[in-house]
Each structure stands twice: as C-alpha cells, then as structure tokens.
C-alpha atoms as a PDB file:
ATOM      1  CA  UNK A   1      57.800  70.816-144.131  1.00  0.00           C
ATOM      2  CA  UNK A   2      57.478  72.796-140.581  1.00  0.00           C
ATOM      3  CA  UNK A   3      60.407  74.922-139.359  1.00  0.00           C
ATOM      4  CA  UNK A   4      62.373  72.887-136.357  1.00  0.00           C
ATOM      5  CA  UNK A   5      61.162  74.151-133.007  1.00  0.00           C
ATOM      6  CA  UNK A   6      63.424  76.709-130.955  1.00  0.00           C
ATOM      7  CA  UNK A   7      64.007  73.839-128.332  1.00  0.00           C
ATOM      8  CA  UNK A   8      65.906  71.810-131.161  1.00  0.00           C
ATOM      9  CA  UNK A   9      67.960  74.477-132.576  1.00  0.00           C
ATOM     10  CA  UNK A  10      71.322  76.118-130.720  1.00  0.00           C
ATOM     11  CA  UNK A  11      71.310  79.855-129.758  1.00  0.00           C
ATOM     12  CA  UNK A  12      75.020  80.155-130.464  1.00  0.00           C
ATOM     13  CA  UNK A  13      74.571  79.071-134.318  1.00  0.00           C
ATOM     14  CA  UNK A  14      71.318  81.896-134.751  1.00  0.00           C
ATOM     15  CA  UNK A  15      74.016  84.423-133.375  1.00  0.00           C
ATOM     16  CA  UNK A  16      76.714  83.518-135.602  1.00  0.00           C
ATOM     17  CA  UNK A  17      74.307  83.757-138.449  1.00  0.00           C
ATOM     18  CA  UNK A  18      73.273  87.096-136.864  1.00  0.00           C
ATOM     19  CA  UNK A  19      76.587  88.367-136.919  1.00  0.00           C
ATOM     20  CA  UNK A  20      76.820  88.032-140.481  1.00  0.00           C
ATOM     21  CA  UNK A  21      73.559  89.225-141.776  1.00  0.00           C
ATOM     22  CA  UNK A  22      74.044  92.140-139.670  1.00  0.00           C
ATOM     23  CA  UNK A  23      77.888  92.918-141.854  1.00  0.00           C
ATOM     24  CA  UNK A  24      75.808  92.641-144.957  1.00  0.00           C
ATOM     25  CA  UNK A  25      73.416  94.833-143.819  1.00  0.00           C
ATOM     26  CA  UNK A  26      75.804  97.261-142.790  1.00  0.00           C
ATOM     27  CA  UNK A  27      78.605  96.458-145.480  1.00  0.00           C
ATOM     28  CA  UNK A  28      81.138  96.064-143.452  1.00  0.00           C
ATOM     29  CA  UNK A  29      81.518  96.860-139.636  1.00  0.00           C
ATOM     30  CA  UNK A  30      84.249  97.162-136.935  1.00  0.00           C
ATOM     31  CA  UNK A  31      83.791  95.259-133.342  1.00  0.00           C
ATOM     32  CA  UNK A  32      82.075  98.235-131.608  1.00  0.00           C
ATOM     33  CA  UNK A  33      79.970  98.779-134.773  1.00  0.00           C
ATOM     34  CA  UNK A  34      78.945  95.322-134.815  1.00  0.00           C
ATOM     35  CA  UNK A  35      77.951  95.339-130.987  1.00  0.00           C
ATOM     36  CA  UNK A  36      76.277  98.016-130.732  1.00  0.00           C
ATOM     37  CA  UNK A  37      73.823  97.115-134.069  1.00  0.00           C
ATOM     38  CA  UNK A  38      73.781  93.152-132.321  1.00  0.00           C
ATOM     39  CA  UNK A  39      73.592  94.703-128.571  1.00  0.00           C
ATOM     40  CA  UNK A  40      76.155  92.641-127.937  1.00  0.00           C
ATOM     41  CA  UNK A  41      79.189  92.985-125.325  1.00  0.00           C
ATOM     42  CA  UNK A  42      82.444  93.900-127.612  1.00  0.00           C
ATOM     43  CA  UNK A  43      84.326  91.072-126.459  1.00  0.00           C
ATOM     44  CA  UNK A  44      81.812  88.226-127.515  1.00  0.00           C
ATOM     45  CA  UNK A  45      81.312  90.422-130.502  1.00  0.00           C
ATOM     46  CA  UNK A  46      84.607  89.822-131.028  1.00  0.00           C
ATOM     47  CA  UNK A  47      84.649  85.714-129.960  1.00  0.00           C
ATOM     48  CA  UNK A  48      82.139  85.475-132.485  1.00  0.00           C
ATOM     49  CA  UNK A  49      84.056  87.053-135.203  1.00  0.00           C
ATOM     50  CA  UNK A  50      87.518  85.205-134.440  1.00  0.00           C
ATOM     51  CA  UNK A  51      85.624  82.096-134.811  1.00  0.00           C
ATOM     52  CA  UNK A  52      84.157  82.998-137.927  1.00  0.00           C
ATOM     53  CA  UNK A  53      87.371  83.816-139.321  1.00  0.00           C
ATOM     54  CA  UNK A  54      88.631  80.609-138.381  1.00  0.00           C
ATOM     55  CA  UNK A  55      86.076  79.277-140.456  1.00  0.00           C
ATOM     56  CA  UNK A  56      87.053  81.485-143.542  1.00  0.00           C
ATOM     57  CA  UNK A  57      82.885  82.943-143.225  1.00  0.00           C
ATOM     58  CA  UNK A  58      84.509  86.345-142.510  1.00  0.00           C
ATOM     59  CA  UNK A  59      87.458  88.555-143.653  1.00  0.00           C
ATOM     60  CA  UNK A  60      89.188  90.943-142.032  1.00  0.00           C
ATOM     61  CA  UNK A  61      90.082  94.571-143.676  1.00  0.00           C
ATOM     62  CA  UNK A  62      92.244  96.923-141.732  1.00  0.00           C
ATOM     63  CA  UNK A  63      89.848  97.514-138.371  1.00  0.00           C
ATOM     64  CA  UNK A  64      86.977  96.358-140.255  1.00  0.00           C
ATOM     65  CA  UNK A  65      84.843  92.311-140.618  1.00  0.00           C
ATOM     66  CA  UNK A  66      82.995  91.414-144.679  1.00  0.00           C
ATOM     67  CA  UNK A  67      81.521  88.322-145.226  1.00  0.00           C
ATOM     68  CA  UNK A  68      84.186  86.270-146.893  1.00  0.00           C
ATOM     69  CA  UNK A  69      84.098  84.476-150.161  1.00  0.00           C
ATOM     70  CA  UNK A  70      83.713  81.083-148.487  1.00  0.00           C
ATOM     71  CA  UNK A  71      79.502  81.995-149.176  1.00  0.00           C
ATOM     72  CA  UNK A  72      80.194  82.098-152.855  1.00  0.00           C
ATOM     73  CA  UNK A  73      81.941  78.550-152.882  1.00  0.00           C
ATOM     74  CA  UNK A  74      78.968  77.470-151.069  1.00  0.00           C
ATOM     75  CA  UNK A  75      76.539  79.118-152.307  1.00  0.00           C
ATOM     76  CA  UNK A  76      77.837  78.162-155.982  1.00  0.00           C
ATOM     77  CA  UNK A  77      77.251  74.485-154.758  1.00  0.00           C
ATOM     78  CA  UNK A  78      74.003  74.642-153.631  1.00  0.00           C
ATOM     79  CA  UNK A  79      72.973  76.749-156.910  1.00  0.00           C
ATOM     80  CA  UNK A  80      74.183  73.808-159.458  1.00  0.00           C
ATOM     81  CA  UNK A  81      74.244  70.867-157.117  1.00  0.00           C
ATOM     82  CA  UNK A  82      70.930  69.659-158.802  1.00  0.00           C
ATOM     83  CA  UNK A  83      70.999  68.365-162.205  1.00  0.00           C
ATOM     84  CA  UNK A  84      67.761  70.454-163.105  1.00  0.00           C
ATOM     85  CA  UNK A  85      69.039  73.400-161.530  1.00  0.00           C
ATOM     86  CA  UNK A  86      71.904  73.028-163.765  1.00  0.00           C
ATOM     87  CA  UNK A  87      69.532  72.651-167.115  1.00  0.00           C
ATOM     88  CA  UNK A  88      67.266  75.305-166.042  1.00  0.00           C
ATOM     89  CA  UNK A  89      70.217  77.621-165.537  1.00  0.00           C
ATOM     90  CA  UNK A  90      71.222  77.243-169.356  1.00  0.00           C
ATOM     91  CA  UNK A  91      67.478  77.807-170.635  1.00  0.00           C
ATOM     92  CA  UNK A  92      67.506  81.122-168.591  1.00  0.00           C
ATOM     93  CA  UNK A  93      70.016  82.746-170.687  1.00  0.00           C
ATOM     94  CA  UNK A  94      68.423  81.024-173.884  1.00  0.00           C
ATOM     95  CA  UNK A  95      64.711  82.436-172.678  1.00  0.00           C
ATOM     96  CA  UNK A  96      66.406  86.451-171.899  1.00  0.00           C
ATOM     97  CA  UNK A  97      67.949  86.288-175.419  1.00  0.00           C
ATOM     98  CA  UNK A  98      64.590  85.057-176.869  1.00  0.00           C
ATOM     99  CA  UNK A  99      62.955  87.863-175.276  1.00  0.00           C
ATOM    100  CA  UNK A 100      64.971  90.679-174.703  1.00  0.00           C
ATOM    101  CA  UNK A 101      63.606  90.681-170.963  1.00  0.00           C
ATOM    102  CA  UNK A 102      64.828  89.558-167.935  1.00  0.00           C
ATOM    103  CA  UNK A 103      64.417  86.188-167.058  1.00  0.00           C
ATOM    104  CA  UNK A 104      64.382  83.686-164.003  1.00  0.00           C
ATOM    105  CA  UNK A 105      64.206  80.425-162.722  1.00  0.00           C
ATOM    106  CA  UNK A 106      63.101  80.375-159.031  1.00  0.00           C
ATOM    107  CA  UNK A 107      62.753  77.389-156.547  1.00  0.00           C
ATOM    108  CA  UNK A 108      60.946  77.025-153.507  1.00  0.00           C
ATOM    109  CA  UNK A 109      62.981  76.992-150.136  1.00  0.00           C
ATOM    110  CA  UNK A 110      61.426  77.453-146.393  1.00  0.00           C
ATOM    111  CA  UNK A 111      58.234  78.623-147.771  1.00  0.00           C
ATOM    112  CA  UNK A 112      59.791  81.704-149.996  1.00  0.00           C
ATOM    113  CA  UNK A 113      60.616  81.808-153.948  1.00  0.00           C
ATOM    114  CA  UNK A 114      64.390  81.492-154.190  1.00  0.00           C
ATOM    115  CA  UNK A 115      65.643  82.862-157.073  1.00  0.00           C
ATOM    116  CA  UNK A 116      68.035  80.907-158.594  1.00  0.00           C
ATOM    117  CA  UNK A 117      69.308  81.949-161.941  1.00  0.00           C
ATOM    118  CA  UNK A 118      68.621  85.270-163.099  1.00  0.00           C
ATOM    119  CA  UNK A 119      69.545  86.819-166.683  1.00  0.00           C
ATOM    120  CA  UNK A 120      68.656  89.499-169.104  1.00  0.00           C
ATOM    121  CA  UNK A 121      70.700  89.688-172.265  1.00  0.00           C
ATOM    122  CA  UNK A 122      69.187  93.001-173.283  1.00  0.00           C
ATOM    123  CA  UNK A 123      70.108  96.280-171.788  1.00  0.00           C
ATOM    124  CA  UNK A 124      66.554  97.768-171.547  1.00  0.00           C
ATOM    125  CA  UNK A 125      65.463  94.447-169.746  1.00  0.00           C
ATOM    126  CA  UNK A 126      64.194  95.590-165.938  1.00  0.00           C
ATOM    127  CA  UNK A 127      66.531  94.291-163.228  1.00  0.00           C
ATOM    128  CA  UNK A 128      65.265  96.137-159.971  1.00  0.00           C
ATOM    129  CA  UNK A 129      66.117  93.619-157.438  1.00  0.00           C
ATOM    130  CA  UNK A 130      65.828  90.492-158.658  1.00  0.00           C
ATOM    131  CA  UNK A 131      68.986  88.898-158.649  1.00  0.00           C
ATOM    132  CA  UNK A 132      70.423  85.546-157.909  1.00  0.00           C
ATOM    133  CA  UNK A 133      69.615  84.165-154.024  1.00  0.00           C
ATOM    134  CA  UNK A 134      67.251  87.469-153.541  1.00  0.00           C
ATOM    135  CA  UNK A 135      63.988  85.662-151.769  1.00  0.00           C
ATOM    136  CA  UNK A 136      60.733  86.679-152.114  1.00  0.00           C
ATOM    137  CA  UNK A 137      56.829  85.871-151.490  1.00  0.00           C
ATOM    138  CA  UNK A 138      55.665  83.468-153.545  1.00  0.00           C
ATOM    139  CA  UNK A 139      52.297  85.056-153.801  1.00  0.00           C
ATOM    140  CA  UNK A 140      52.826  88.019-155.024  1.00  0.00           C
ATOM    141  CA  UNK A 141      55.023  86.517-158.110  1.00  0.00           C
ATOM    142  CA  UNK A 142      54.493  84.730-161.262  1.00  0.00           C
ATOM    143  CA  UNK A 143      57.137  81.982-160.853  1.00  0.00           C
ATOM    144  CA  UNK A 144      55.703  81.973-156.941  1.00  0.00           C
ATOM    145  CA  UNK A 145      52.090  81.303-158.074  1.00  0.00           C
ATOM    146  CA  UNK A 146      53.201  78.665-160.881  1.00  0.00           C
ATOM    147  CA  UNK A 147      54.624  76.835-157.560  1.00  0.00           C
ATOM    148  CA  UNK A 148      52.178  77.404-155.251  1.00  0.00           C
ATOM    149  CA  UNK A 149      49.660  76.291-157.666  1.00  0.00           C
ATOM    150  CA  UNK A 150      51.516  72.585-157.841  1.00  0.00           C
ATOM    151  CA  UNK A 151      52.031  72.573-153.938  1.00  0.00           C
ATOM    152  CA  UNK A 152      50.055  70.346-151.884  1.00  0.00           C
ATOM    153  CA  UNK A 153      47.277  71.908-150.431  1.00  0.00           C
ATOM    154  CA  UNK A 154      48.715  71.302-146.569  1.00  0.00           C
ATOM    155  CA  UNK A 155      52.081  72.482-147.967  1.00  0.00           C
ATOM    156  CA  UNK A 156      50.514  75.933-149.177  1.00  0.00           C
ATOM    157  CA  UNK A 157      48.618  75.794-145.800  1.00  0.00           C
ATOM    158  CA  UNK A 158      52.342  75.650-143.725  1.00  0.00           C
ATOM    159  CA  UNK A 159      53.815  78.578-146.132  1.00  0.00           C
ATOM    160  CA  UNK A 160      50.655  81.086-145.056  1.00  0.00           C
ATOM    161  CA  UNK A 161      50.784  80.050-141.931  1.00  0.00           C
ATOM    162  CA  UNK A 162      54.289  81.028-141.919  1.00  0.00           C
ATOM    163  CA  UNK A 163      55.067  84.392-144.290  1.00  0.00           C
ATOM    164  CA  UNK A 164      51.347  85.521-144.678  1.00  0.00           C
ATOM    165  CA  UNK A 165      50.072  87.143-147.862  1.00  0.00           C
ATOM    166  CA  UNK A 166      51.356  90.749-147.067  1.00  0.00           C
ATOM    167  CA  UNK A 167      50.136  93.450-150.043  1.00  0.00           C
ATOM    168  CA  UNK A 168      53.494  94.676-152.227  1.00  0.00           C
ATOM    169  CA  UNK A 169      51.424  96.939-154.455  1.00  0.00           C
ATOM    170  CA  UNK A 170      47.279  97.813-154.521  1.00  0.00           C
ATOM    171  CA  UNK A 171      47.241  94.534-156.799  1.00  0.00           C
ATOM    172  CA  UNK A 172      48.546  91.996-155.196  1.00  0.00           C
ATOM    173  CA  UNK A 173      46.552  89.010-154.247  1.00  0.00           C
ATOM    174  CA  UNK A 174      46.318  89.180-149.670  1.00  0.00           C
ATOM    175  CA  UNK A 175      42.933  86.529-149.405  1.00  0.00           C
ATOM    176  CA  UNK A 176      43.219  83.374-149.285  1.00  0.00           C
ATOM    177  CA  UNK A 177      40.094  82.622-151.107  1.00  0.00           C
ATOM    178  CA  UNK A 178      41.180  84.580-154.017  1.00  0.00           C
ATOM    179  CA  UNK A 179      44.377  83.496-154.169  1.00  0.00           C
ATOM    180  CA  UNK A 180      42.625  79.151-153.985  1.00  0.00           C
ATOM    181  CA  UNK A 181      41.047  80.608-157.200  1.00  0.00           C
ATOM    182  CA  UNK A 182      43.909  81.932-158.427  1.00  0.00           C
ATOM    183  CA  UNK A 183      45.701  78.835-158.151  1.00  0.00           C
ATOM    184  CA  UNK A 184      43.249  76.433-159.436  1.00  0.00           C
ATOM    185  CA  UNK A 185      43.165  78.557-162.466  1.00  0.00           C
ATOM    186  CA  UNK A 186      46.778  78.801-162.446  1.00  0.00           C
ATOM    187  CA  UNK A 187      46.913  74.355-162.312  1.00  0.00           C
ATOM    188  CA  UNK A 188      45.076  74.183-165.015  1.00  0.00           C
ATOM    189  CA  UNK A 189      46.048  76.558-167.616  1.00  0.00           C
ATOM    190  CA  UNK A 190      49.939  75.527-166.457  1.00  0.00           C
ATOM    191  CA  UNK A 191      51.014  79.060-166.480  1.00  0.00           C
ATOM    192  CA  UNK A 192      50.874  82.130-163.910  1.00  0.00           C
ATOM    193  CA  UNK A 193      50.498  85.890-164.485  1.00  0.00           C
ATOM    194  CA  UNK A 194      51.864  88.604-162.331  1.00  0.00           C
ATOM    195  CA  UNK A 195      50.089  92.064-163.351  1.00  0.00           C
ATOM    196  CA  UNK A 196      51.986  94.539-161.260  1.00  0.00           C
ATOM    197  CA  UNK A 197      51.306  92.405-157.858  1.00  0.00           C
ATOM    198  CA  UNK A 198      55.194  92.807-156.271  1.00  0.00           C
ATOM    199  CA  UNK A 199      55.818  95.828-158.729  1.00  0.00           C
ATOM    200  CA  UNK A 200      53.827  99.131-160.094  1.00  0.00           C
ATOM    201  CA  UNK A 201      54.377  98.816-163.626  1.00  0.00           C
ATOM    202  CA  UNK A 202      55.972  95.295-164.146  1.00  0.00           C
ATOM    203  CA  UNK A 203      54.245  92.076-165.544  1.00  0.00           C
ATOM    204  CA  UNK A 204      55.736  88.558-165.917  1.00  0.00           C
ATOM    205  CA  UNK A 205      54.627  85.112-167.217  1.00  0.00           C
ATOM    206  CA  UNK A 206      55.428  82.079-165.255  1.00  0.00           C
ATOM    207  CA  UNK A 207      55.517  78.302-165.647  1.00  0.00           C
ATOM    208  CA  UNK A 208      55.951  74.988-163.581  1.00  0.00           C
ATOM    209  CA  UNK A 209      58.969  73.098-164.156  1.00  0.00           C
ATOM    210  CA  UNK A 210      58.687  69.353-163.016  1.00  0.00           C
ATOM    211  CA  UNK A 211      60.907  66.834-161.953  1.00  0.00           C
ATOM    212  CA  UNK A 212      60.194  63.218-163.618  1.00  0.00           C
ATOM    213  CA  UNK A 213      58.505  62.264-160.520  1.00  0.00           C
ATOM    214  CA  UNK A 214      55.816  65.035-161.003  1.00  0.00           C
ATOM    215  CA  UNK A 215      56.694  67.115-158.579  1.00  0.00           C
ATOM    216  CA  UNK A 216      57.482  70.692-159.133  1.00  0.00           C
ATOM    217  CA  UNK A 217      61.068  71.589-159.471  1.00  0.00           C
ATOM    218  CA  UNK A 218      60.996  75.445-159.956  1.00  0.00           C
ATOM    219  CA  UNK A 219      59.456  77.672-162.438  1.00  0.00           C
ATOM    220  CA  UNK A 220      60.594  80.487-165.241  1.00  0.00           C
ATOM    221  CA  UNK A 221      59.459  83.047-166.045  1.00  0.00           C
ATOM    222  CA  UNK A 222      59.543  86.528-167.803  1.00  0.00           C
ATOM    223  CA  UNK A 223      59.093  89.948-166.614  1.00  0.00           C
ATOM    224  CA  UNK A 224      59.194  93.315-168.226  1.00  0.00           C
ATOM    225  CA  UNK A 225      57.538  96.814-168.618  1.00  0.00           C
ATOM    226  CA  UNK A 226      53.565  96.993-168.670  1.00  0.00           C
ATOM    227  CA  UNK A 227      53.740  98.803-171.797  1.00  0.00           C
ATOM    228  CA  UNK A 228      56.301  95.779-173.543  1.00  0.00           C
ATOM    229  CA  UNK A 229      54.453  93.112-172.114  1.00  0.00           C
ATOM    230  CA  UNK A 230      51.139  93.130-173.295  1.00  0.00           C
ATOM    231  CA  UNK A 231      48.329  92.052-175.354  1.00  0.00           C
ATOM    232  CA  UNK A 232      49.049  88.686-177.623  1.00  0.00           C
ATOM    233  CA  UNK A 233      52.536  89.033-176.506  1.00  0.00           C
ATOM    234  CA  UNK A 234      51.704  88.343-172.442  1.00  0.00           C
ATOM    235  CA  UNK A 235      48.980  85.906-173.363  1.00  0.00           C
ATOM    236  CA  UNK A 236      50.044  83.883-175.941  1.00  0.00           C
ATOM    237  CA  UNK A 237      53.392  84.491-177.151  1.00  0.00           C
ATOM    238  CA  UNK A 238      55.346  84.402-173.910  1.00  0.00           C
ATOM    239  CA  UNK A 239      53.273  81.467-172.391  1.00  0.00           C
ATOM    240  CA  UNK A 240      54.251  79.265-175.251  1.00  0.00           C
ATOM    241  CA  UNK A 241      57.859  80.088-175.369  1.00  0.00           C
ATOM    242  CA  UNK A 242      58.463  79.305-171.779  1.00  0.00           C
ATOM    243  CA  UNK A 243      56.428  76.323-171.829  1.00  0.00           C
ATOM    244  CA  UNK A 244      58.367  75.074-175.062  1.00  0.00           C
ATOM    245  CA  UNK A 245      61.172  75.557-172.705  1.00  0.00           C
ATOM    246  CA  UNK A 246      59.985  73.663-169.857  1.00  0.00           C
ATOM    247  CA  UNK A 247      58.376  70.843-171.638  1.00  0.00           C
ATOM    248  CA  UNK A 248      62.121  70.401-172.876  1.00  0.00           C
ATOM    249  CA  UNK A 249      63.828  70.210-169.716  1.00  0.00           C
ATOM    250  CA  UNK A 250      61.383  67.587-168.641  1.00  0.00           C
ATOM    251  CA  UNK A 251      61.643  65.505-170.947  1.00  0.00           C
ATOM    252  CA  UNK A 252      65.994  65.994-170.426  1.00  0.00           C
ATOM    253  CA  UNK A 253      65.516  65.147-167.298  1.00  0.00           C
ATOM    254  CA  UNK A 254      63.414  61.897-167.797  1.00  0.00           C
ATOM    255  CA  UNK A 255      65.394  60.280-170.905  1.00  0.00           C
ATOM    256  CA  UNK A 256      68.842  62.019-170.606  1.00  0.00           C
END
C-alpha cells in the first residue's frame, strides 16, 4: 500500500501531530519550549495546543503541555480491536513463561514491524527497548523477516523503497539480494532467525502467524542472550514451541 501523496494530506493535521511527538520527545514542554524546538511563533504554538486540549490529546500541568491519556484509550483499541491480535496477545505471556525470555508478537503497519504485545515473565529476560507500540525495521528482526518473507514481492518492493535496509549492527542484512535469499529460505523453513542483526549480543526466533485467509497476520517470536540462546535450543527447541503456538491460533481463528 503507497503512502498518500503530500497534495492529499492537510498541513495543519502533520503539525498537530508534530506538536505532540515533539512533548514526547521532550517530556513535557511549556509554549516557548515548544516553539522554539517546532520553530514555531508562540501564539500558534499555543492555538495548536488549546485545540489539542479541547480534544483531551494534551494535558496541562502548572505552565507545562504532556500528551494526555486519550492515546492510551486509543491506542488500547487499536491494540485488541482484532480478534487475532487479541489471541496472540494471550500466547505471548504463555510463550515468555515457557521460555523465561522475552517475548513478542509484532504486526506490520506503514512498512515497519509494530510491536504489539510484548512480555517476559522472567526477570533475567532482556527488555532493552522493545516494548509495546515501539516500531522498528523489519529487516533487521526475526518477527520482521518471518513477515517480510510472506509479503508479496511488490509489497516488500514499496517497504525498501520506503525505509531502506539501514545496518543496526556489523550483521545485519543491508542487500537486497541477500536479504531475497534470506527470505526464500525464511518461506520455506516457516521460521526466521535474528543473530545479533538489530542488537550485539541478542538472538531471537521468529514465526508467521496467518489469518484463515492465508495472509500473514503478525509473527512471535523469542529473543534472549547469545550465550542462552543457542545450539539445539535456537534451532530446534524454540522453533517448535512457537510454531506449536502459532499453528494453534490458526486453527482458533478458522473453527472458533
């Protein structure tokens, strides 16, 4: 699916969302603050804020703007408003405590992995930044590759074309040749690997998740320590678990 064309899309709505990336990036921010970082004039700065207030997107704290809570109501409803999004979320937890690691399921949205539900039900399970909503290259991931490799080929083409395949560590996968390889390999084993390609030091295990149509709904998978996952355990023993658990929500979501 290609991105709408800047002729189709209003300036005032890219602002507004500009407005509030730029308070979470600077965790909170008064009107001069916020102008300044936007190079904005204070009073549209200010226009722009009263109207997201209005709208409950903002909250205001003494002299200072957040972003309000009326993202987690939506965001909450985007997050479960799929009834495989809602399955997958439950096998998550069931996969971390089966594991000890931390475990995802991640969707694909505007070209970039989504993560959706993330969990680790053991304290030594790695967390770095993977948490729920964080986006990242699908490339350079195992759930990314286990849903690039069930893309169409024209769809993969448009996700290139848009994010590249920039390098996250001395590992990760930036041709496109290798990474066609990668994926056929990937199609038809039915699960991914990532060895330390977004992370020095962290593997994971991915698979496809599909929807009864066939076509891919997300993917899990596992990621830990180098040193934990390893050997029979990151070949054979994770691979089967999370496929167990896939198979199982596609068949839910068929005959349920």
């Amino acid at each position: 699916m290609s991105r709408p064309r800047k002729t189709d899309t209003l300036s005032t709505v890219h602002r507004a969302f500009a407005v509030i990336e730029a308070l979470r990036e600077l965790e909170g921010a008064r009107v001069t603050e916020l102008a300044d970082h936007l190079d904005l004039a204070p009073s549209t700065t200010h226009k722009y804020l009263a109207t997201l207030e209005a709208e409950r997107c903002v909250v205001k704290e003494g002299d200072e703007y957040h972003v309000g809570m009326e993202f987690l109501d939506i965001g909450t409803y985007a997050k479960y408003r799929k009834k495989g999004y809602r399955l997958c979320a439950r096998k998550v937890t069931e996969i971390a405590e089966a594991t000890g690691e931390r475990a995802q399921f991640v969707i694909e949205e505007h070209g970039l992995g989504i993560y959706l539900h993330t969990e680790a039900s053991d304290e030594n399970a790695v967390m770095i930044d993977r948490r729920d909503g964080v986006h990242r290259h699908l490339h350079s991931t195992a759930a990314g590759k286990a849903i690039l490799a069930e893309l169409p080929t024209a769809r993969v083409d448009e996700v290139i074309a848009e994010h590249g395949l920039p390098a996250e560590t001395d590992r990760t996968i930036v041709g496109r040749e290798s990474l066609d390889a990668e994926l056929d390999r990937i199609h038809e084993a039915g699960v991914s690997y990532n060895d330390e390609e977004s992370v020095e030091g962290l593997r994971a295990v991915g698979v496809p998740v599909f929807r009864p149509d066939g076509v891919i709904l997300g993917a899990f998978s596992v990621s830990g320590p180098s040193n934990r996952l390893k050997d029979d355990r990151f070949r054979e023993e994770l691979p089967n678990l999370l496929l167990g658990h896939a198979n199982e929500i596609e068949l839910n979501l068929r005959y349920a």
